[in-house]
Protein backbone atom coordinates (compact mmCIF):
# COMPACT_ATOMS: atom_id res chain seq x y z
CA UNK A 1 -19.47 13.74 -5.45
CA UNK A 2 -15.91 15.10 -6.26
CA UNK A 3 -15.62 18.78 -6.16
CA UNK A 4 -14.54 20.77 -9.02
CA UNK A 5 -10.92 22.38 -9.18
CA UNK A 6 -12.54 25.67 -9.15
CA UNK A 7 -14.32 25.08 -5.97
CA UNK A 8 -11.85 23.64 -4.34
CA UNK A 9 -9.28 26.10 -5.08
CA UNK A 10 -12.17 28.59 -3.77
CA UNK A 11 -12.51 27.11 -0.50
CA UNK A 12 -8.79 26.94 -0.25
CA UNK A 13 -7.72 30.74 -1.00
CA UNK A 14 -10.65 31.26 1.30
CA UNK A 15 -8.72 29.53 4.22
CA UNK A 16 -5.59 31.05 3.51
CA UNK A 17 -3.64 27.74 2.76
CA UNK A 18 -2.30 26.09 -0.87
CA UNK A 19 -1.97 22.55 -1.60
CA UNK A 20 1.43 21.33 0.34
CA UNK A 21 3.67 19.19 -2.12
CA UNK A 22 5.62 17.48 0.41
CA UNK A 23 2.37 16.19 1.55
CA UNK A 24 1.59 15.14 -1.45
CA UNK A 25 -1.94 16.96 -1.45
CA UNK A 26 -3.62 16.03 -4.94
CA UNK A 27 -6.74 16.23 -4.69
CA UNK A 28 -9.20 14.35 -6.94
CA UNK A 29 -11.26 15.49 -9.40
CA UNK A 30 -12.77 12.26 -11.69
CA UNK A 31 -15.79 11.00 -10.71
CA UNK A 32 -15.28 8.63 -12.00
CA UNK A 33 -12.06 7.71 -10.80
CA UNK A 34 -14.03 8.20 -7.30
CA UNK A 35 -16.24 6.10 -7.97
CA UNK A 36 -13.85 3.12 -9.35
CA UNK A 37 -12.44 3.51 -5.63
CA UNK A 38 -15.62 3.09 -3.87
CA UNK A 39 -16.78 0.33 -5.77
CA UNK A 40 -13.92 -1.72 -5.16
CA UNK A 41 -14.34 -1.25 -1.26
CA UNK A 42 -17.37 -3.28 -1.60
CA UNK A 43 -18.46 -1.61 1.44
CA UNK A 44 -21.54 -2.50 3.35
CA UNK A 45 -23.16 -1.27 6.77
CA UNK A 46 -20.65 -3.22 9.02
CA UNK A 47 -18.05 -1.96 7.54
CA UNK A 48 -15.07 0.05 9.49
CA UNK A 49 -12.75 2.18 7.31
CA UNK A 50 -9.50 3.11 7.84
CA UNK A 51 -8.71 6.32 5.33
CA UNK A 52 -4.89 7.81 5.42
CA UNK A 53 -4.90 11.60 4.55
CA UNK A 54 -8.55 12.36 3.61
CA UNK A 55 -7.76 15.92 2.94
CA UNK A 56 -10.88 18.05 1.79
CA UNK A 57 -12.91 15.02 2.49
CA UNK A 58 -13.94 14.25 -1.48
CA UNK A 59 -13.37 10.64 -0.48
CA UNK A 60 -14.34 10.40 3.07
CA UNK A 61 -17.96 11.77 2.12
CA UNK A 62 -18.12 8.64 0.00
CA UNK A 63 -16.93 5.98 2.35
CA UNK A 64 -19.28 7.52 5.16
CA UNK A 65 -22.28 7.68 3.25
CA UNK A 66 -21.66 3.27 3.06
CA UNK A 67 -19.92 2.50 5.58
CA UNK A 68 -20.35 1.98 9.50
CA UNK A 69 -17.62 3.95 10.68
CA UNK A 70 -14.21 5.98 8.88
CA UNK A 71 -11.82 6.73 10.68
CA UNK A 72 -9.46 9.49 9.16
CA UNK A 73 -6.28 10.06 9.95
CA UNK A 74 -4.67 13.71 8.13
CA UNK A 75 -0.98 14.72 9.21
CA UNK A 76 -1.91 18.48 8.39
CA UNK A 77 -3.70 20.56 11.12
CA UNK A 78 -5.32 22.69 8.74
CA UNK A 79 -7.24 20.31 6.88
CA UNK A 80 -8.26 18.39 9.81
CA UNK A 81 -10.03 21.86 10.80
CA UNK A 82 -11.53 21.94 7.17
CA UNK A 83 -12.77 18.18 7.10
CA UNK A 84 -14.43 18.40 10.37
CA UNK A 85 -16.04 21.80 9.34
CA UNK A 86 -17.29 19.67 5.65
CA UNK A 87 -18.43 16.66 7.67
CA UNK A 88 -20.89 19.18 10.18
CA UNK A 89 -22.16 20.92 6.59
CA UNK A 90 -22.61 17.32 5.09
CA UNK A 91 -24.57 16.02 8.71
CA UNK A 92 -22.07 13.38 8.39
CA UNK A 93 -21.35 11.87 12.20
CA UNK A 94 -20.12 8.45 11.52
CA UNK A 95 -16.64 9.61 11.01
CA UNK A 96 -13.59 10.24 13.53
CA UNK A 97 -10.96 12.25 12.65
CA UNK A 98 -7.49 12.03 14.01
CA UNK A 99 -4.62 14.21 13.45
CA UNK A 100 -1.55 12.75 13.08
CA UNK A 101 1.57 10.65 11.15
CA UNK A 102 0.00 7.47 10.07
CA UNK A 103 3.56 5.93 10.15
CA UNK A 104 3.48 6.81 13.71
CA UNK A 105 -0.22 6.07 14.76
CA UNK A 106 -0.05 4.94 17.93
CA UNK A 107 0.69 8.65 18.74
CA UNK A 108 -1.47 10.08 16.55
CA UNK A 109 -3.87 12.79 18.00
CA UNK A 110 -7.91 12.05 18.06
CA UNK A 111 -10.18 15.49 17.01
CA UNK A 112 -14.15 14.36 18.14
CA UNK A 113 -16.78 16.63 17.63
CA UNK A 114 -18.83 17.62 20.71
CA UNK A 115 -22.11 19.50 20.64
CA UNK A 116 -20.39 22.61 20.78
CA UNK A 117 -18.51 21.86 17.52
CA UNK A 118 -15.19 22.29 19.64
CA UNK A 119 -12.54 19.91 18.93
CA UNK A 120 -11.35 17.43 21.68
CA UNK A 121 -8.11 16.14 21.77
CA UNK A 122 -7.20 12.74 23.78
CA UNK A 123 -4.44 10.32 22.67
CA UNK A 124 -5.03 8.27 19.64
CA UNK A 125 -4.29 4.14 19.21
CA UNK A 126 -6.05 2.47 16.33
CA UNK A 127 -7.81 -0.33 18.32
CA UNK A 128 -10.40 -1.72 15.48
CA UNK A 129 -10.08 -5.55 13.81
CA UNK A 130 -11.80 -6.02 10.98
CA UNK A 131 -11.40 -3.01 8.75
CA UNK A 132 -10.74 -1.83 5.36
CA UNK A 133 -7.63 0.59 4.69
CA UNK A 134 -8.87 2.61 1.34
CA UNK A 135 -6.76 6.13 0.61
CA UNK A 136 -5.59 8.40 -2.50
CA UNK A 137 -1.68 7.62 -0.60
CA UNK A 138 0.52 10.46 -1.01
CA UNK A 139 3.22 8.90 -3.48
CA UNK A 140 6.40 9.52 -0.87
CA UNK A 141 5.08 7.69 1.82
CA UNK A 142 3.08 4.44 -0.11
CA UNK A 143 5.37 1.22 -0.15
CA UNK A 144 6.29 2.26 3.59
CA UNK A 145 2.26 2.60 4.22
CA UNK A 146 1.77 -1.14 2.17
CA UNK A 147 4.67 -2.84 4.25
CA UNK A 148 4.04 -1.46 7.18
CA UNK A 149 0.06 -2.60 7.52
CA UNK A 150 0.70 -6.08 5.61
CA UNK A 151 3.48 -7.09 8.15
CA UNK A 152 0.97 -5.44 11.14
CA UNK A 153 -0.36 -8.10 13.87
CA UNK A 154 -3.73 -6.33 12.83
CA UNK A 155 -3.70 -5.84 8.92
CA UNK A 156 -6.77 -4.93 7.14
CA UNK A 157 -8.86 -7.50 5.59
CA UNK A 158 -9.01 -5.51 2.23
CA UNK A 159 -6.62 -2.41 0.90
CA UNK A 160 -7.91 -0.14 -1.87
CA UNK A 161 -5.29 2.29 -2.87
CA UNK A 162 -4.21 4.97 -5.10
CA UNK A 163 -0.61 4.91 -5.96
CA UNK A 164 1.57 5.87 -8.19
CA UNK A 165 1.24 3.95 -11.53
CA UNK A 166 5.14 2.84 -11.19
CA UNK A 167 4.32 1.61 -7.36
CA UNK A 168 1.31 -0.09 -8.32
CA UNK A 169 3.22 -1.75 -11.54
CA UNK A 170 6.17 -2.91 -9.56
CA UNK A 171 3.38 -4.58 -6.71
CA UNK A 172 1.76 -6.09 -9.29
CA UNK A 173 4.70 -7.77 -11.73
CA UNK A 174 4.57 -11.30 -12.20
CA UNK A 175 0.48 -10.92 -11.66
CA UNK A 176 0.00 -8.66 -15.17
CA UNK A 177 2.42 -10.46 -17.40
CA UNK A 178 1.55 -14.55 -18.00
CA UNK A 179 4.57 -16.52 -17.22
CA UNK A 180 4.20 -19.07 -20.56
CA UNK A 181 4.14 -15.40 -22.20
CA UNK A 182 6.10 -14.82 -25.41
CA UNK A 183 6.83 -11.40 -24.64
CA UNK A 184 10.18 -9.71 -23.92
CA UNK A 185 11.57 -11.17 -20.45
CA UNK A 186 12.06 -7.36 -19.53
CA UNK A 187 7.79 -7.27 -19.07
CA UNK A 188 7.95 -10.08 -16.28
CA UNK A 189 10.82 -8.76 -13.98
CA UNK A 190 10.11 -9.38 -10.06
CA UNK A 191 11.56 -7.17 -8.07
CA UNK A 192 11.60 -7.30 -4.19
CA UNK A 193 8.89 -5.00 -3.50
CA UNK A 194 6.68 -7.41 -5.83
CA UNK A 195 7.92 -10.38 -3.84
CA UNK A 196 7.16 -9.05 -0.41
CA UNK A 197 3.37 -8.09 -1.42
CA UNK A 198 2.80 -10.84 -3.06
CA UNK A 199 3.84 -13.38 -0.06
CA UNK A 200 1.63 -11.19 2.25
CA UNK A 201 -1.14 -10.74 0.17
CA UNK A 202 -3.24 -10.80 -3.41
CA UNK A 203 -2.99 -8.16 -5.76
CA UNK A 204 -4.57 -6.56 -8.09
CA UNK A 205 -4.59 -3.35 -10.40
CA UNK A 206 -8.21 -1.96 -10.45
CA UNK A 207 -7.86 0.85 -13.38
CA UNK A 208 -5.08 3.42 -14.66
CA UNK A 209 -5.36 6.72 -13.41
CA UNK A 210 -4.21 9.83 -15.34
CA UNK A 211 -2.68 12.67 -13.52
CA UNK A 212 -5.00 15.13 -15.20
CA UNK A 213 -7.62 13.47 -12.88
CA UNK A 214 -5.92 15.70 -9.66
CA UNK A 215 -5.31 18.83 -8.78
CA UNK A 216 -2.96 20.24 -8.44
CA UNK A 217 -1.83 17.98 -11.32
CA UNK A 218 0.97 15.75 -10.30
CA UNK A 219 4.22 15.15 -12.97
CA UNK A 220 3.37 11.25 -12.92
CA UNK A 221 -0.05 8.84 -13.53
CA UNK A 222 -1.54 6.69 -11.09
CA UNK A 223 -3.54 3.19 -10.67
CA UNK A 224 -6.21 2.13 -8.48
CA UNK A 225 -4.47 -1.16 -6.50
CA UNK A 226 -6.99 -3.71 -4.22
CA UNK A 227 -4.52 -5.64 -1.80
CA UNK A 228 -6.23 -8.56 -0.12
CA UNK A 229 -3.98 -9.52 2.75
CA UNK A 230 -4.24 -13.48 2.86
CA UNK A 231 -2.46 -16.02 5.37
CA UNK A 232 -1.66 -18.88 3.02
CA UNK A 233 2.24 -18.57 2.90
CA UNK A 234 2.10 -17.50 7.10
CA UNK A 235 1.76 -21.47 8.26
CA UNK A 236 3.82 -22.99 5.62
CA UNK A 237 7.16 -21.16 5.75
CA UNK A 238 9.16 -19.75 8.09
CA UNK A 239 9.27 -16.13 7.08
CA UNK A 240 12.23 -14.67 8.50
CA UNK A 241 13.68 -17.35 6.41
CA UNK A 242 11.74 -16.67 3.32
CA UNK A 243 12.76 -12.64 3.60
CA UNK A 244 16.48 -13.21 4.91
CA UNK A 245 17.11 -15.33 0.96
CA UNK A 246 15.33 -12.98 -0.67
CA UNK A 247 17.14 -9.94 0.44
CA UNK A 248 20.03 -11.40 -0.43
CA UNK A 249 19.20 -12.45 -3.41
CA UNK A 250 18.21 -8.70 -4.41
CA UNK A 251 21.27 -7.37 -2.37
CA UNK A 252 23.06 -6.68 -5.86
CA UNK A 253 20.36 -6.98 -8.22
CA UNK A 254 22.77 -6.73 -11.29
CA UNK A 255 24.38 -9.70 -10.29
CA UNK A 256 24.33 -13.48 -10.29
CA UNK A 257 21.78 -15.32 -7.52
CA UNK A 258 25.24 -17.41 -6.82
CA UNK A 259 27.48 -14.35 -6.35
CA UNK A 260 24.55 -12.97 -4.07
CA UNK A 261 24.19 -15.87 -2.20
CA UNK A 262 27.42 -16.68 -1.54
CA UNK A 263 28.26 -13.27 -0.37
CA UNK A 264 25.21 -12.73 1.81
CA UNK A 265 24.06 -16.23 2.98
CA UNK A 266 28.10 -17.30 3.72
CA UNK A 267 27.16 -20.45 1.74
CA UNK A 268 30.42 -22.04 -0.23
CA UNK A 269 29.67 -21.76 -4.23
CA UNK A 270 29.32 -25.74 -4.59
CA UNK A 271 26.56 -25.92 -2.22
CA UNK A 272 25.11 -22.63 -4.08
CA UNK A 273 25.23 -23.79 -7.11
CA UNK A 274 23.18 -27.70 -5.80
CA UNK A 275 21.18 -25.77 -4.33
CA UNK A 276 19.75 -23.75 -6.90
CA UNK A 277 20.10 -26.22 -9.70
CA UNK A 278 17.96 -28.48 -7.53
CA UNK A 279 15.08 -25.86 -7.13
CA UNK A 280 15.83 -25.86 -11.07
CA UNK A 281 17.48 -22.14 -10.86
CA UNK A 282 20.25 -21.42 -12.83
CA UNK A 283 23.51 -20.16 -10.68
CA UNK A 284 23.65 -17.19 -13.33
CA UNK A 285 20.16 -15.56 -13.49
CA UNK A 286 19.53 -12.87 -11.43
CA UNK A 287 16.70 -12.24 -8.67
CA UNK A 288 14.84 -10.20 -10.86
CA UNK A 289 13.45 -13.41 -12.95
CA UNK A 290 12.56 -15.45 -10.15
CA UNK A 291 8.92 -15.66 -9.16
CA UNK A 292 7.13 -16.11 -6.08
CA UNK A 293 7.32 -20.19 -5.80
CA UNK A 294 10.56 -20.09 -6.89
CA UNK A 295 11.69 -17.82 -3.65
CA UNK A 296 9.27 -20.25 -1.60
CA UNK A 297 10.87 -23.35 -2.98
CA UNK A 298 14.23 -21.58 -2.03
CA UNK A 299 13.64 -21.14 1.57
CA UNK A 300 11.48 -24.24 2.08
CA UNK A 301 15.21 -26.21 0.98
CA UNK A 302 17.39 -24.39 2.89
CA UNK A 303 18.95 -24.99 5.99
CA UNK A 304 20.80 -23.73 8.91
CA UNK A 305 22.62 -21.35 6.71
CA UNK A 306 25.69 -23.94 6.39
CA UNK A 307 23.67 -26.98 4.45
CA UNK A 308 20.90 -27.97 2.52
CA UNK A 309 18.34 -30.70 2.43
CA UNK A 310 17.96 -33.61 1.06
């Protein structure tokens, strides 16, 4: 169950600490917006769960309750203390809590609970395969939390996050607007972010998210995104490749593929030009309105950097 603003602005004047904004500490407040989260998990009894930031533990009390195993990692010392103090009142055990700088794991610090309720600190390396990564993401640190654990050796085999709305849209493009749509070209823009998750992974926008469902309330909405990191594009191309074209291809977005291409790739504007009218890309549209095949189509006809195929 969530807890209600009042309550948790009750137990926080009681510890002497506020909501830090550079954290991004929002805490959530819809049930049913909870609940949307949880089901999307699809957890089960085997499950191991990977939750960034679990603050007051609104979440983590969910996931725990269906899960094998959560382990939480919170950058701020003083909610660590407060989670771990919530988990002994809920006689929840099947969760570890590590303080620490998810973007820095590896050096993150472990908490355990001992039978004296003391907290033990040893060093910290996530070690687990096979494990969901499901978190309300603060919004300043969420596309480097996406790339970094869908280019990881050891990625999750499902992401449920909350994001910004904007994040989650811009993931998401190409997937929400039909291509054969009649609507404005504007409503099918790629961008590069939408490009690399989409190589690396399926996406998906579970539900909308109003800011009115945190608290404190943040200036912006959010969405509910399920990531299911898949290998089908891993075997096929070569991916330094596939991600050297398409950053320069969105090196300028505002400008022509050719002019990026030829600037970025050192390729001579003839064999540009044959080589995107052969992939059946004009030499004057601009990254933004090519789609996923078209990037993989791209690099799969490229060569060397000085010629092309066929």
């Amino acid at each position: 169950m969530t807890m209600l603003k009042s309550d948790i602005q009750k137990l926080l004047k009681e510890k002497g600490i506020w909501p830090k904004k550079k954290l991004g500490q929002n805490f959530l407040i819809s049930q049913k917006k909870l609940n949307k989260i949880v089901e999307a998990a699809q957890l089960s009894k085997q499950d191991i769960v990977l939750e960034i930031g679990p603050g007051l533990g609104i979440l983590t009390k969910e996931l725990a309750l269906r899960a094998k195993k959560v382990i939480a990692i919170e950058k701020d010392a003083k909610m660590v203390e407060i989670l771990q103090e919530m988990l002994v009142e809920w006689n929840i055990k099947n969760v570890e809590v590590a303080q620490g700088d998810i973007l820095k794991i590896q050096n993150a610090k472990r908490k355990t609970q001992n039978n004296s309720a003391k907290l033990k600190t040893t060093n910290y390396k996530l070690q687990t395969t096979n494990y969901k990564l499901i978190a309300n993401l603060p919004y300043n640190i969420a596309t480097k939390v996406i790339t970094m654990f869908l280019e990881s050796d050891n990625p999750p085999e499902t992401m449920v996050l909350m994001v910004q709305k904007e994040v989650g849209e811009r993931i998401c493009e190409g997937f929400l607007i039909p291509k054969s749509s009649k609507k404005s070209a504007k409503l099918i823009k790629m961008s590069g972010l939408a490009i690399f998750c989409q190589f690396y992974a399926d996406v998906k926008i579970i539900a909308s998210v109003s800011n009115k469902s945190f608290w404190p309330c943040p200036k912006v909405d959010s969405v509910i995104l399920k990531i299911l990191p898949t290998q089908k594009n891993l075997s096929k191309i070569n991916k330094d490749l596939f991600f050297k074209i398409v950053k320069a291809g969105f090196s300028h977005p505002r400008k022509q593929l050719a002019k990026n291409f030829k600037k970025n790739l050192g390729i001579a504007s003839e064999q540009v030009e044959k080589w995107l009218l052969k992939n059946n890309i004009k030499p004057n549209q601009r990254a933004e309105s090519l789609r996923l095949n078209d990037w993989k189509e791209l690099a799969k006809s490229y060569k060397n950097g000085n010629y092309l195929q066929g």
